[in-house]
PDB file of N, CA and C in Angstrom:
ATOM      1  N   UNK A   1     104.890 117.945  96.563  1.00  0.00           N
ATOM      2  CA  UNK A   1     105.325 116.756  97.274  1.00  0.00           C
ATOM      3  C   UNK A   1     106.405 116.071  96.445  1.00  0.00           C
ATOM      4  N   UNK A   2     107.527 115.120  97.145  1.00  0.00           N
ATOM      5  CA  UNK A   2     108.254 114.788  96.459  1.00  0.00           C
ATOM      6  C   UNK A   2     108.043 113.614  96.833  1.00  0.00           C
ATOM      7  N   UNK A   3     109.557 112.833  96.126  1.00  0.00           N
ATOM      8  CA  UNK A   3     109.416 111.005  96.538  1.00  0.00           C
ATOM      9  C   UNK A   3     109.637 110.590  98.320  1.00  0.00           C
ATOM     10  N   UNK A   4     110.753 111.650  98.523  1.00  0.00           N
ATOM     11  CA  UNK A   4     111.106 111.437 100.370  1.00  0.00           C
ATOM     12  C   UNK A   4     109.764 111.758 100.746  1.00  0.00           C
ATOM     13  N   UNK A   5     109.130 112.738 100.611  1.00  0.00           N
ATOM     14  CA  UNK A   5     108.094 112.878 101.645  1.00  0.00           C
ATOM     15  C   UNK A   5     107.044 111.907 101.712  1.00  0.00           C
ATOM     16  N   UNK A   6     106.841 111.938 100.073  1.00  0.00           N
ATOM     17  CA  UNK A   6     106.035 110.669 100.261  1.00  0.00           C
ATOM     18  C   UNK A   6     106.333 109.011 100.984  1.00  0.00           C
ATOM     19  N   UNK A   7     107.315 108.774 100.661  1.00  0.00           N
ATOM     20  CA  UNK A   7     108.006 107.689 101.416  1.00  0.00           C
ATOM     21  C   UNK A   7     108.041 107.621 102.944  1.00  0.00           C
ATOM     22  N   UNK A   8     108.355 108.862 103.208  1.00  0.00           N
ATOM     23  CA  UNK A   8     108.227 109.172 104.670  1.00  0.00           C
ATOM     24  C   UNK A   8     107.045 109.345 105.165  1.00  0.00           C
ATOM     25  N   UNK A   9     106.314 109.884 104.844  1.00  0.00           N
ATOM     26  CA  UNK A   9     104.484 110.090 105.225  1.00  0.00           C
ATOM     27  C   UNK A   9     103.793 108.105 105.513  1.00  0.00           C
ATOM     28  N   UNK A  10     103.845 107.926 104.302  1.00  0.00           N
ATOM     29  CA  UNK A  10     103.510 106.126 104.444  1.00  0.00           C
ATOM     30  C   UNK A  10     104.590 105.386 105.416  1.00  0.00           C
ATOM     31  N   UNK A  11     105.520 105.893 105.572  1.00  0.00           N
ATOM     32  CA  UNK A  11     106.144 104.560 106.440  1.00  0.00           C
ATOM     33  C   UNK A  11     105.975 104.780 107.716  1.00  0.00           C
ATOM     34  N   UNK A  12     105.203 106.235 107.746  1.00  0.00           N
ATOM     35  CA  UNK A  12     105.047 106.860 109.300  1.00  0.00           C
ATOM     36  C   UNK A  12     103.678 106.070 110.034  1.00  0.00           C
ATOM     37  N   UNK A  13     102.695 105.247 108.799  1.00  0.00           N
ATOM     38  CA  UNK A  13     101.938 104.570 109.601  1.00  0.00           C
ATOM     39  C   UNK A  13     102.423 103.101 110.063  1.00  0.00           C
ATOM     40  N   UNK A  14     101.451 103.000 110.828  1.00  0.00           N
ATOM     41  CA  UNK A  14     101.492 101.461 111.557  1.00  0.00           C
ATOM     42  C   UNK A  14     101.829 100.660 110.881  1.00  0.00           C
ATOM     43  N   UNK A  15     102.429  99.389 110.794  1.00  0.00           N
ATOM     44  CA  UNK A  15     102.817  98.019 110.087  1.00  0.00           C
ATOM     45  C   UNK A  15     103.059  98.307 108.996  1.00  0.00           C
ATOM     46  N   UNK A  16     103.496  99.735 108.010  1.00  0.00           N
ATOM     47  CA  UNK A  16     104.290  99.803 107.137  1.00  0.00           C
ATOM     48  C   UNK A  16     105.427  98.962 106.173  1.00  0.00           C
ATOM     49  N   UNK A  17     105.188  98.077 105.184  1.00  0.00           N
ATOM     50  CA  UNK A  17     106.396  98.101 104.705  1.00  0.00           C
ATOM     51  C   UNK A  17     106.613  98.371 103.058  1.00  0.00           C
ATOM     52  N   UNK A  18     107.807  98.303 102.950  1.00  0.00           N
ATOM     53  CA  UNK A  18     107.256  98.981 101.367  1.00  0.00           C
ATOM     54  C   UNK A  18     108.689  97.555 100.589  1.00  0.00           C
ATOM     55  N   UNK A  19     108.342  98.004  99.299  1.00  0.00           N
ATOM     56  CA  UNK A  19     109.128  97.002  98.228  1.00  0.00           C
ATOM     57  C   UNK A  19     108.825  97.122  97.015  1.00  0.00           C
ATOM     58  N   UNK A  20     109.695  96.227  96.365  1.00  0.00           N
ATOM     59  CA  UNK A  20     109.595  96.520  95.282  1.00  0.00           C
ATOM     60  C   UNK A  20     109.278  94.898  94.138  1.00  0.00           C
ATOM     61  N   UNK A  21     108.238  94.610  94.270  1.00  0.00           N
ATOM     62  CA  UNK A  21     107.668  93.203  94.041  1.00  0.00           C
ATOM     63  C   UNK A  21     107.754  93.148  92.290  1.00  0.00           C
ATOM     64  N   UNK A  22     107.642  94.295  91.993  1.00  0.00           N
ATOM     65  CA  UNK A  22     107.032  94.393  90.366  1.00  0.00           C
ATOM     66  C   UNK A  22     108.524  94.602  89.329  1.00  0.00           C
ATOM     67  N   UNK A  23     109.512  95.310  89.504  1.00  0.00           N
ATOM     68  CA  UNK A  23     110.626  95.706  88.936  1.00  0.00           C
ATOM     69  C   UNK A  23     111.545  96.906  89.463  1.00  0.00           C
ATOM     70  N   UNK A  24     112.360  97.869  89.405  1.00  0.00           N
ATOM     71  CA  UNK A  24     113.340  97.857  90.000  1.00  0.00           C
ATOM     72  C   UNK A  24     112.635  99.831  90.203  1.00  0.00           C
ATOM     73  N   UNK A  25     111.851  99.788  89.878  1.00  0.00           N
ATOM     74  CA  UNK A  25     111.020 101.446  89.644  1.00  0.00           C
ATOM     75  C   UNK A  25     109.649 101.674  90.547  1.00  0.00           C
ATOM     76  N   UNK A  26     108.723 100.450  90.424  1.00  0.00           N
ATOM     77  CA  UNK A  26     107.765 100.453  90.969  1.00  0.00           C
ATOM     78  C   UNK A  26     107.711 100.252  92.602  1.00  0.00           C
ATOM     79  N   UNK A  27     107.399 101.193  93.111  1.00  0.00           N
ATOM     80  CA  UNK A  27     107.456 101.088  94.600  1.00  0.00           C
ATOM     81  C   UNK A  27     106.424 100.959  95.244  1.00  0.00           C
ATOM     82  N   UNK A  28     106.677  99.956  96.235  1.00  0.00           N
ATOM     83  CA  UNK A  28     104.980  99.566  96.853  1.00  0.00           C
ATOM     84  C   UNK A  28     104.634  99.542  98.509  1.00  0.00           C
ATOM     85  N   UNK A  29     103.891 100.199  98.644  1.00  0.00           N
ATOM     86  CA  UNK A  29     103.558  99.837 100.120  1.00  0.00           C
ATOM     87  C   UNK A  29     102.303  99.500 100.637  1.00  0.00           C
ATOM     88  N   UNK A  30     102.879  98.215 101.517  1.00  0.00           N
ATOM     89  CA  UNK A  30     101.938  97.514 102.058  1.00  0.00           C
ATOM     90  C   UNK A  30     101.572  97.811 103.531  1.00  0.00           C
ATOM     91  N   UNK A  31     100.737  97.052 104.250  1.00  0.00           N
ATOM     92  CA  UNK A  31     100.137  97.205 105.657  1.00  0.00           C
ATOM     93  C   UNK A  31      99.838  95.581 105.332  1.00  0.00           C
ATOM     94  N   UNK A  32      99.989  94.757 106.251  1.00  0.00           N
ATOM     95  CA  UNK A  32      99.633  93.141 106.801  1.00  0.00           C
ATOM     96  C   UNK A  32      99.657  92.757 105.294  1.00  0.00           C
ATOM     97  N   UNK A  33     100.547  92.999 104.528  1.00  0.00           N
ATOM     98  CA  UNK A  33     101.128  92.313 103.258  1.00  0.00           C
ATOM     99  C   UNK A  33      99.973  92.205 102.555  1.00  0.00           C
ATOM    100  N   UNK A  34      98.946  93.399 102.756  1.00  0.00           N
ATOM    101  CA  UNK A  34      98.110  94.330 101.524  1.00  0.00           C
ATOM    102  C   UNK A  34      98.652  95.635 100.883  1.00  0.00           C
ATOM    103  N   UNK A  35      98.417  95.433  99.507  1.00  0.00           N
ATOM    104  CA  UNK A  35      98.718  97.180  98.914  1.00  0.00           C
ATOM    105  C   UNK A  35      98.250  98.136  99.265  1.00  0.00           C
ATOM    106  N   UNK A  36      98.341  99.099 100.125  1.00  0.00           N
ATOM    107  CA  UNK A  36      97.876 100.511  99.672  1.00  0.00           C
ATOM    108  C   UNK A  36      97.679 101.802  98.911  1.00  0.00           C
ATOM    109  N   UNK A  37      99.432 101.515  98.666  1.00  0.00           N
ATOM    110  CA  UNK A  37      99.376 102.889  97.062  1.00  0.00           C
ATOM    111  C   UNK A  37     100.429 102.254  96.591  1.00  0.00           C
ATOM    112  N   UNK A  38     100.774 102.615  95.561  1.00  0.00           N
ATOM    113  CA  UNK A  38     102.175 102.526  94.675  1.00  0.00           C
ATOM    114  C   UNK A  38     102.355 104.043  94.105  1.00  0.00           C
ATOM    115  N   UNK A  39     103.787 104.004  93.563  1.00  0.00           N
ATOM    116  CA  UNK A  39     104.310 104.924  92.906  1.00  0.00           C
ATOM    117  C   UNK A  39     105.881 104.391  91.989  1.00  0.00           C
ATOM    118  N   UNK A  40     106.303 105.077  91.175  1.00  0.00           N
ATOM    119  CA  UNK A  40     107.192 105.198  90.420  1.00  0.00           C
ATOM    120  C   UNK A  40     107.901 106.391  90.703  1.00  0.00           C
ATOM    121  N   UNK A  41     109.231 105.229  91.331  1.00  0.00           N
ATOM    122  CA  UNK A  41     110.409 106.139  91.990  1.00  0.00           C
ATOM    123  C   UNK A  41     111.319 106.999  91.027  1.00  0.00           C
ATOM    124  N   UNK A  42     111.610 106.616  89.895  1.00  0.00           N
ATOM    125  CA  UNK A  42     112.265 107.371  89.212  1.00  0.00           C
ATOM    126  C   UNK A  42     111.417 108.784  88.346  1.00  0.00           C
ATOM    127  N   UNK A  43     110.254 108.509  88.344  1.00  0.00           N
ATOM    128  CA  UNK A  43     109.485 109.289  87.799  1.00  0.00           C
ATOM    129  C   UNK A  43     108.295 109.764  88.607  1.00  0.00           C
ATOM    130  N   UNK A  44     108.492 110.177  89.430  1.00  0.00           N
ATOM    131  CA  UNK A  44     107.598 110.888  90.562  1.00  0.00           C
ATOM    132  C   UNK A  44     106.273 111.346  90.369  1.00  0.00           C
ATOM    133  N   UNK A  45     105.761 110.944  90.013  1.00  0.00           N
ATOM    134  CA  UNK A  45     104.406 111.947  88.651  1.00  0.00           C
ATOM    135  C   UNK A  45     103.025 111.759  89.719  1.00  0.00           C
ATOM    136  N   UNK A  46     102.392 110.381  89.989  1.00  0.00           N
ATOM    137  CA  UNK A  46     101.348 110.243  90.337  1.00  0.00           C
ATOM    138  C   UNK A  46     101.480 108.856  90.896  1.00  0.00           C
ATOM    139  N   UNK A  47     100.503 109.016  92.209  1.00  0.00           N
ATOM    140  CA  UNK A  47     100.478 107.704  92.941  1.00  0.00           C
ATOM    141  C   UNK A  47      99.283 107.433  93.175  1.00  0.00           C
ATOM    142  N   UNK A  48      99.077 105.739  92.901  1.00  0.00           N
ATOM    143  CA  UNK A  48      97.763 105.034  93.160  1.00  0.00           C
ATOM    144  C   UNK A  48      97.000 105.042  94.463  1.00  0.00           C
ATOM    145  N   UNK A  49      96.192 105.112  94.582  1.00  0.00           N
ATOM    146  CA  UNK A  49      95.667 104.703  95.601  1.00  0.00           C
ATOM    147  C   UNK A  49      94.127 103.857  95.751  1.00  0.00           C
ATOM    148  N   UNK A  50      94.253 102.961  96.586  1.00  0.00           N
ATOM    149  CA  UNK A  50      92.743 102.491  97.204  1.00  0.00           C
ATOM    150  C   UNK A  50      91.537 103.677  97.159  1.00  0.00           C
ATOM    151  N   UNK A  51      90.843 103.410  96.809  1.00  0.00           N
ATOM    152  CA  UNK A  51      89.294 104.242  97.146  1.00  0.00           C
ATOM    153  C   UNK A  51      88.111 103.680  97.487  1.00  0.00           C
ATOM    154  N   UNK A  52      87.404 104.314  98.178  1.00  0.00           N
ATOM    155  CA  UNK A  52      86.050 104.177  98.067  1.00  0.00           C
ATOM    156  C   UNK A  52      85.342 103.886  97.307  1.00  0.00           C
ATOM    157  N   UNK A  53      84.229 103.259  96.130  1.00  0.00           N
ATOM    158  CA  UNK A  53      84.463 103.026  94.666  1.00  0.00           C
ATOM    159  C   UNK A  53      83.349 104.412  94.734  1.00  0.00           C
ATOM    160  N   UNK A  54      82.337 105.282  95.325  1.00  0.00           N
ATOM    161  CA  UNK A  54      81.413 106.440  95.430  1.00  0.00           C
ATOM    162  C   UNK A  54      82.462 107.023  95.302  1.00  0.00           C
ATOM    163  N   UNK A  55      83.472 107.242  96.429  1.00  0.00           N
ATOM    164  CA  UNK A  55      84.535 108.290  95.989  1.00  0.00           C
ATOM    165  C   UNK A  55      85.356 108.538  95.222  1.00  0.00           C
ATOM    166  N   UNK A  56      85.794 107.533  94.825  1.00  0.00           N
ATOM    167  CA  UNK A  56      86.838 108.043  93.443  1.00  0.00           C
ATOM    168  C   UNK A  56      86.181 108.533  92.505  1.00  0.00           C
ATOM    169  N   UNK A  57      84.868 107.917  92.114  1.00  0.00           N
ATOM    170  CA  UNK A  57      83.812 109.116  91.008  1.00  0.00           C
ATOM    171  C   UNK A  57      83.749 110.244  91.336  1.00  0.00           C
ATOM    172  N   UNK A  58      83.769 110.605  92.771  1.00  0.00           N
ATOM    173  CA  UNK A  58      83.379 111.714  93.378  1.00  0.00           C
ATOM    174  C   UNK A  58      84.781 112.880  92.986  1.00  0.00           C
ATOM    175  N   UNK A  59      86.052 112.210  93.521  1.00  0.00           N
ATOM    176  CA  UNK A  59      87.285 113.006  93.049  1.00  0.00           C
ATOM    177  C   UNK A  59      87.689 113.159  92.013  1.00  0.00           C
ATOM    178  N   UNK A  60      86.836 112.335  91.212  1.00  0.00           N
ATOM    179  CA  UNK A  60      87.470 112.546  89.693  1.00  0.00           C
ATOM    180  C   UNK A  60      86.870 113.248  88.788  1.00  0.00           C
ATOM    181  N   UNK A  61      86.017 113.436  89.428  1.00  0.00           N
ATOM    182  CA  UNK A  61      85.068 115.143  89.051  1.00  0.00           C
ATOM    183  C   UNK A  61      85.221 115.901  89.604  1.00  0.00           C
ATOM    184  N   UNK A  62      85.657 116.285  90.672  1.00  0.00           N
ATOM    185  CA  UNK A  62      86.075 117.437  91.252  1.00  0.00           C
ATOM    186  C   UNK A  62      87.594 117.843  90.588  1.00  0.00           C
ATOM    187  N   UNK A  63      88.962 116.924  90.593  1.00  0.00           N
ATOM    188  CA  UNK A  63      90.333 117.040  90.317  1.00  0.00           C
ATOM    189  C   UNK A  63      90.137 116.365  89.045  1.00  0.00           C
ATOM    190  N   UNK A  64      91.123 117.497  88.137  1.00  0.00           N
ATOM    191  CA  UNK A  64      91.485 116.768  86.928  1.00  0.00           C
ATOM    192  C   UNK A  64      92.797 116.130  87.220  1.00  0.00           C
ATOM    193  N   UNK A  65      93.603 116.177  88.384  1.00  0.00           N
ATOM    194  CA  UNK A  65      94.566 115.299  89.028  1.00  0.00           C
ATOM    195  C   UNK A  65      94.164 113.851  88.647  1.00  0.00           C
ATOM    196  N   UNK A  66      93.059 113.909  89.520  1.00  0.00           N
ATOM    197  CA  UNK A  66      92.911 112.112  89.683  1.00  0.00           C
ATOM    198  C   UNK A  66      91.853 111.629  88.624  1.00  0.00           C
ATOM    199  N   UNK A  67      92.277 110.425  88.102  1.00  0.00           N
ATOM    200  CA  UNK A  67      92.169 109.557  87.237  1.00  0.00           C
ATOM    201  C   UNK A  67      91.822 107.637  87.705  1.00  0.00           C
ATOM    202  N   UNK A  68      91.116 107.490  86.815  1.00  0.00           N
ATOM    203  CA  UNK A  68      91.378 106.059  87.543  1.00  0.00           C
ATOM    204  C   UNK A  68      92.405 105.325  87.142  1.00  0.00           C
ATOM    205  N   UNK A  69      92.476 104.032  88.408  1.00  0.00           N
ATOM    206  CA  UNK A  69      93.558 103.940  88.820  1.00  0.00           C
ATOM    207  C   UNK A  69      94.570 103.376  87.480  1.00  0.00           C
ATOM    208  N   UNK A  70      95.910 103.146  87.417  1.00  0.00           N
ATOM    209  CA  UNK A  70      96.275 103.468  86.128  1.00  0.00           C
ATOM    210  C   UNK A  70      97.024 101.872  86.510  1.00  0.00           C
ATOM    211  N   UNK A  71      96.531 100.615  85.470  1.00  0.00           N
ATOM    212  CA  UNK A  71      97.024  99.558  85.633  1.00  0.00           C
ATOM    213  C   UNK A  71      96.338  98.657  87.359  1.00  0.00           C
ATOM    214  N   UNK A  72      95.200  99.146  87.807  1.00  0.00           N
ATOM    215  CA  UNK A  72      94.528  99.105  88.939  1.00  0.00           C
ATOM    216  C   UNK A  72      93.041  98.633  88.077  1.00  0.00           C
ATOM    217  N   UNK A  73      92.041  98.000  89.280  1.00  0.00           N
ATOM    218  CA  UNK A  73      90.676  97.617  89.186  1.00  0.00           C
ATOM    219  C   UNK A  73      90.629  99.545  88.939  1.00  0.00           C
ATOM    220  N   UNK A  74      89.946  99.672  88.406  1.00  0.00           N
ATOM    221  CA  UNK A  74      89.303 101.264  87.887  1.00  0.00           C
ATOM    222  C   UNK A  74      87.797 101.653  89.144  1.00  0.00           C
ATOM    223  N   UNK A  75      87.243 100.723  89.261  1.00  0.00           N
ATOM    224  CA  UNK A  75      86.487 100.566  90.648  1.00  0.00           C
ATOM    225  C   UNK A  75      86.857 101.337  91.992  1.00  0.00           C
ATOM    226  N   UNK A  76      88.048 100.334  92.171  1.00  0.00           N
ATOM    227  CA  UNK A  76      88.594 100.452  93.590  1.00  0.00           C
ATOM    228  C   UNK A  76      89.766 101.242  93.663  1.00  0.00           C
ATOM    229  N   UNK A  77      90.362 101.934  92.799  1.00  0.00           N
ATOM    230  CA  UNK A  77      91.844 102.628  93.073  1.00  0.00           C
ATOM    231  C   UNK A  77      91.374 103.682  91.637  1.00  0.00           C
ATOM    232  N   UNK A  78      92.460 105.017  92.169  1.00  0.00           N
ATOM    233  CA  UNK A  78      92.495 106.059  91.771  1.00  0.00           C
ATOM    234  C   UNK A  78      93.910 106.389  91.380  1.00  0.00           C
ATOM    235  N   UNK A  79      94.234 107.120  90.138  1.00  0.00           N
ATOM    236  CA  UNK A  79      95.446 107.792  90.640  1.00  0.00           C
ATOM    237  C   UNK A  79      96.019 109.184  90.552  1.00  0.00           C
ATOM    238  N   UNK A  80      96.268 109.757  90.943  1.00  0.00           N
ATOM    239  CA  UNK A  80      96.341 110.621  91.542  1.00  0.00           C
ATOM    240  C   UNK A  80      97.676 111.364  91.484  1.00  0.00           C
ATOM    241  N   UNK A  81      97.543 112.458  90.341  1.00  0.00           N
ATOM    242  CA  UNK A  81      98.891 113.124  89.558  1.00  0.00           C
ATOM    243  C   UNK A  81      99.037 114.040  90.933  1.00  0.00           C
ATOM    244  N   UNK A  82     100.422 113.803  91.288  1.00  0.00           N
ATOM    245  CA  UNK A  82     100.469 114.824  92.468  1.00  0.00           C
ATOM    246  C   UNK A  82     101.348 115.982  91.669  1.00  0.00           C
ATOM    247  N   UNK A  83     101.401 117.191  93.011  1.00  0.00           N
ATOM    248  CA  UNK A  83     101.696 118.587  92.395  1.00  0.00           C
ATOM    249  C   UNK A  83     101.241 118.865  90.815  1.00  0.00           C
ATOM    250  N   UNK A  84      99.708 118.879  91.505  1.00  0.00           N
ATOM    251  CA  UNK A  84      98.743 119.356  90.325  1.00  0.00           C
ATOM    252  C   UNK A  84      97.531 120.170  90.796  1.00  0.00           C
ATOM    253  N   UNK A  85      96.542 120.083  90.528  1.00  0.00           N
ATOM    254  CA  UNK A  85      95.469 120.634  91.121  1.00  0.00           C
ATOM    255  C   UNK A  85      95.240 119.816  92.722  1.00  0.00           C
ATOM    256  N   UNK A  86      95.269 119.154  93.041  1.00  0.00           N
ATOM    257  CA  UNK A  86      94.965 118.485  94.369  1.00  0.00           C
ATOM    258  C   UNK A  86      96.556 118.939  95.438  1.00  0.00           C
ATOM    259  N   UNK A  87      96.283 119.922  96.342  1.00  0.00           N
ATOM    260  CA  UNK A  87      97.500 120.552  97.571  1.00  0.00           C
ATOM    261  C   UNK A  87      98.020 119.038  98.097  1.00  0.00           C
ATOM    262  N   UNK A  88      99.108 119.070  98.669  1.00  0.00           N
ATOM    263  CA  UNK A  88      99.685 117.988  99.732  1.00  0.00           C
ATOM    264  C   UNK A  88      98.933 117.411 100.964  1.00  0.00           C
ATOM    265  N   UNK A  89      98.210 118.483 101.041  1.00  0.00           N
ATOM    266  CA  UNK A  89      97.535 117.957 102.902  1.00  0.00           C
ATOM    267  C   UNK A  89      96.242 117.104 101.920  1.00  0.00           C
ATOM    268  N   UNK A  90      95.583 117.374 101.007  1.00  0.00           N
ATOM    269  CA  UNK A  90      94.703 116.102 100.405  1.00  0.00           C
ATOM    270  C   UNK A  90      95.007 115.108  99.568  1.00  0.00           C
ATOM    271  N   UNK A  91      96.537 115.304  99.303  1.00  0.00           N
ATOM    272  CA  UNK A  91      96.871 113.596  99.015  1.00  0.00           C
ATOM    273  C   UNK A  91      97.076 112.629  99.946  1.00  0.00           C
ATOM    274  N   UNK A  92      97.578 113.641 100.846  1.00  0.00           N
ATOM    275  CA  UNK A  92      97.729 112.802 102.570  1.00  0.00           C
ATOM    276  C   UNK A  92      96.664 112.013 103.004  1.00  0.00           C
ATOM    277  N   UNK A  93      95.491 113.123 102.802  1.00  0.00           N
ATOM    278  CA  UNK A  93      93.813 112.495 103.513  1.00  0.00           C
ATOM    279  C   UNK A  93      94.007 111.765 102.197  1.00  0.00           C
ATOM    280  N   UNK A  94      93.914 111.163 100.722  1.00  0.00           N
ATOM    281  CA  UNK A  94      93.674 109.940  99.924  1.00  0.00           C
ATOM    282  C   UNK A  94      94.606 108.960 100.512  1.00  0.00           C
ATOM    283  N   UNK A  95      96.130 109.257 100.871  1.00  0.00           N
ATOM    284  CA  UNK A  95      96.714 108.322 101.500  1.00  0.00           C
ATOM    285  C   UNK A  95      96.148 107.460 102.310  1.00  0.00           C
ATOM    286  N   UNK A  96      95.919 108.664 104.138  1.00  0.00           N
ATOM    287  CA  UNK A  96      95.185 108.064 104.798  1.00  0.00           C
ATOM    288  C   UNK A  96      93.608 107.120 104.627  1.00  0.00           C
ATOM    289  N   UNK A  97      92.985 107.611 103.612  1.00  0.00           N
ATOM    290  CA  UNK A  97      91.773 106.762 103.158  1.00  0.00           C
ATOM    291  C   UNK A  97      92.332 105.205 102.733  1.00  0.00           C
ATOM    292  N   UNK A  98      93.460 105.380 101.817  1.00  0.00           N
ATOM    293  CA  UNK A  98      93.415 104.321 101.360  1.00  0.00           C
ATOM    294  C   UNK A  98      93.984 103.195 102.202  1.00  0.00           C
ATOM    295  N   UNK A  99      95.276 103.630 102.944  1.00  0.00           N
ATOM    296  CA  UNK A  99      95.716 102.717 104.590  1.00  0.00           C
ATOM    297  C   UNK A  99      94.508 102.141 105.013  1.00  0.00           C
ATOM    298  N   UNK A 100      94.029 103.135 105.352  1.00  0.00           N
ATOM    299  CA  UNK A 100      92.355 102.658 106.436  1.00  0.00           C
ATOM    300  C   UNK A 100      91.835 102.061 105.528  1.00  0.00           C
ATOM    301  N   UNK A 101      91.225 101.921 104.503  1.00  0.00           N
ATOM    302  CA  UNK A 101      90.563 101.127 103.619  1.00  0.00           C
ATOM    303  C   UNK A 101      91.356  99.653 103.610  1.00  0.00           C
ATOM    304  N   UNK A 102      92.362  99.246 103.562  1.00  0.00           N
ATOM    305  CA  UNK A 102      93.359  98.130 104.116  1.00  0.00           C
ATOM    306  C   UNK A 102      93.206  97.759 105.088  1.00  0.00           C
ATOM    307  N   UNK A 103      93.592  98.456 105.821  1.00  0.00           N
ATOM    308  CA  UNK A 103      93.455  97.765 107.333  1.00  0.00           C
ATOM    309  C   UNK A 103      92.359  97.811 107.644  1.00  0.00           C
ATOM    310  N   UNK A 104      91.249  97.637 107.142  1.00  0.00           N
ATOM    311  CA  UNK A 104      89.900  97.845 107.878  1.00  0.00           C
ATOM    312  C   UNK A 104      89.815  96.044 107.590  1.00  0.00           C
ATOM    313  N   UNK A 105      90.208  95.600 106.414  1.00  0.00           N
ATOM    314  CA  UNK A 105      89.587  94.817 105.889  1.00  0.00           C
ATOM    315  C   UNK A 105      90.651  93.174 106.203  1.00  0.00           C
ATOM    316  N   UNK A 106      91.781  93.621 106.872  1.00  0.00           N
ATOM    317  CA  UNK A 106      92.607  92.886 107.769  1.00  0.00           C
ATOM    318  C   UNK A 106      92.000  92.101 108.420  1.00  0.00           C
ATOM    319  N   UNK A 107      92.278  90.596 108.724  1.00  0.00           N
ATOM    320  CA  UNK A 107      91.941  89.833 109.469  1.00  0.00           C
ATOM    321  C   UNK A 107      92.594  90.462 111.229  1.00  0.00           C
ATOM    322  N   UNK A 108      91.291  89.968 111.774  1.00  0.00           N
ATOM    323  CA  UNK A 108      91.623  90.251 113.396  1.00  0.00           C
ATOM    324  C   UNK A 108      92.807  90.112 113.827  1.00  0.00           C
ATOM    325  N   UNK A 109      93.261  88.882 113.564  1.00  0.00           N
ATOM    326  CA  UNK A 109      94.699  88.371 114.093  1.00  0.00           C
ATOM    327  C   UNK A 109      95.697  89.610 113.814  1.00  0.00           C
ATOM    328  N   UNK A 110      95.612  89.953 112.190  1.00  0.00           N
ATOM    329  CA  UNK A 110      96.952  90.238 111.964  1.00  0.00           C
ATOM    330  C   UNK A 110      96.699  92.010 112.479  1.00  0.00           C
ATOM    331  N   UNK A 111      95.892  92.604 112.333  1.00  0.00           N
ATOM    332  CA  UNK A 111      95.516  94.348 112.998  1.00  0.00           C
ATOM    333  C   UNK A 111      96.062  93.904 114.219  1.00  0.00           C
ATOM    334  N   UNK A 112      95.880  92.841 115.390  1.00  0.00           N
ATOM    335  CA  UNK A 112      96.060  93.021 116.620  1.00  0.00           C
ATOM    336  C   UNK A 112      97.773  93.026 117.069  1.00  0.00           C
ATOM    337  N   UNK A 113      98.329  92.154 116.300  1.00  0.00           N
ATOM    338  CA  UNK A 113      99.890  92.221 115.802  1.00  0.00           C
ATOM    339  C   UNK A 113     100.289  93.694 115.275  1.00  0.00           C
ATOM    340  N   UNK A 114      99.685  94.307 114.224  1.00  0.00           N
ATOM    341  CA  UNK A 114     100.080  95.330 113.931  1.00  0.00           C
ATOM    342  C   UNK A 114      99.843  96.752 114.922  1.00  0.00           C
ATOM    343  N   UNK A 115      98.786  96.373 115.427  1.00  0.00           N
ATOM    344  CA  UNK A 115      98.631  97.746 116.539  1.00  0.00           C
ATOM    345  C   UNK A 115      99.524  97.646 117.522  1.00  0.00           C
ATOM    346  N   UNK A 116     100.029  96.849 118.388  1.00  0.00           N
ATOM    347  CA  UNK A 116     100.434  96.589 119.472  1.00  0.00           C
ATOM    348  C   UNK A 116     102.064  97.171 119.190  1.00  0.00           C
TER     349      UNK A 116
END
């Protein structure tokens, strides 16, 4: 996986936006102006993500990829060395976990704005 795809995969969901809040490297994307993952654009290596707090124990024994999350609650986010042991189609499904883990937790108002 590279930086376009990744960029492109996240902006392909719903209420997408991404930025750069932290400095001129760190790239971030949000859903209803919550984080979902970050990454470092110039250095492509590994991207954060939201977890499950059962599951990220769970992946981080299975993949020596993922790690907890790096500059993240260690709880709730993972991160996740891509083009490593973990294929593209299951960083996608951590992607998608971690979106949905966001938007689950969205106030009514703003999901009903964002779906529509």
């Amino acid at each position: 996986m590279n930086i376009e795809d990744f960029r492109n995969y996240c902006l392909s969901k719903k209420g997408v936006t991404e930025g750069f809040p932290f400095d001129e490297t760190t790239l971030v994307f949000k859903v209803g102006e919550k984080v979902f993952t970050i990454t470092n654009i110039e250095m492509f290596e590994s991207i954060n993500v939201k977890c499950d707090p059962e599951l990220a124990i769970e992946l981080r024994e299975r993949y020596t990829s993922v790690l907890p999350g790096y500059h993240m609650n260690k709880k709730h986010w993972n991160t996740i060395v891509v083009n490593s042991d973990m294929d593209d189609s299951e960083v996608k499904k951590w992607v998608d976990h971690s979106y949905q883990l966001v938007f689950d937790k969205l106030p009514k108002k703003i999901k009903d704005v964002l779906v529509d």
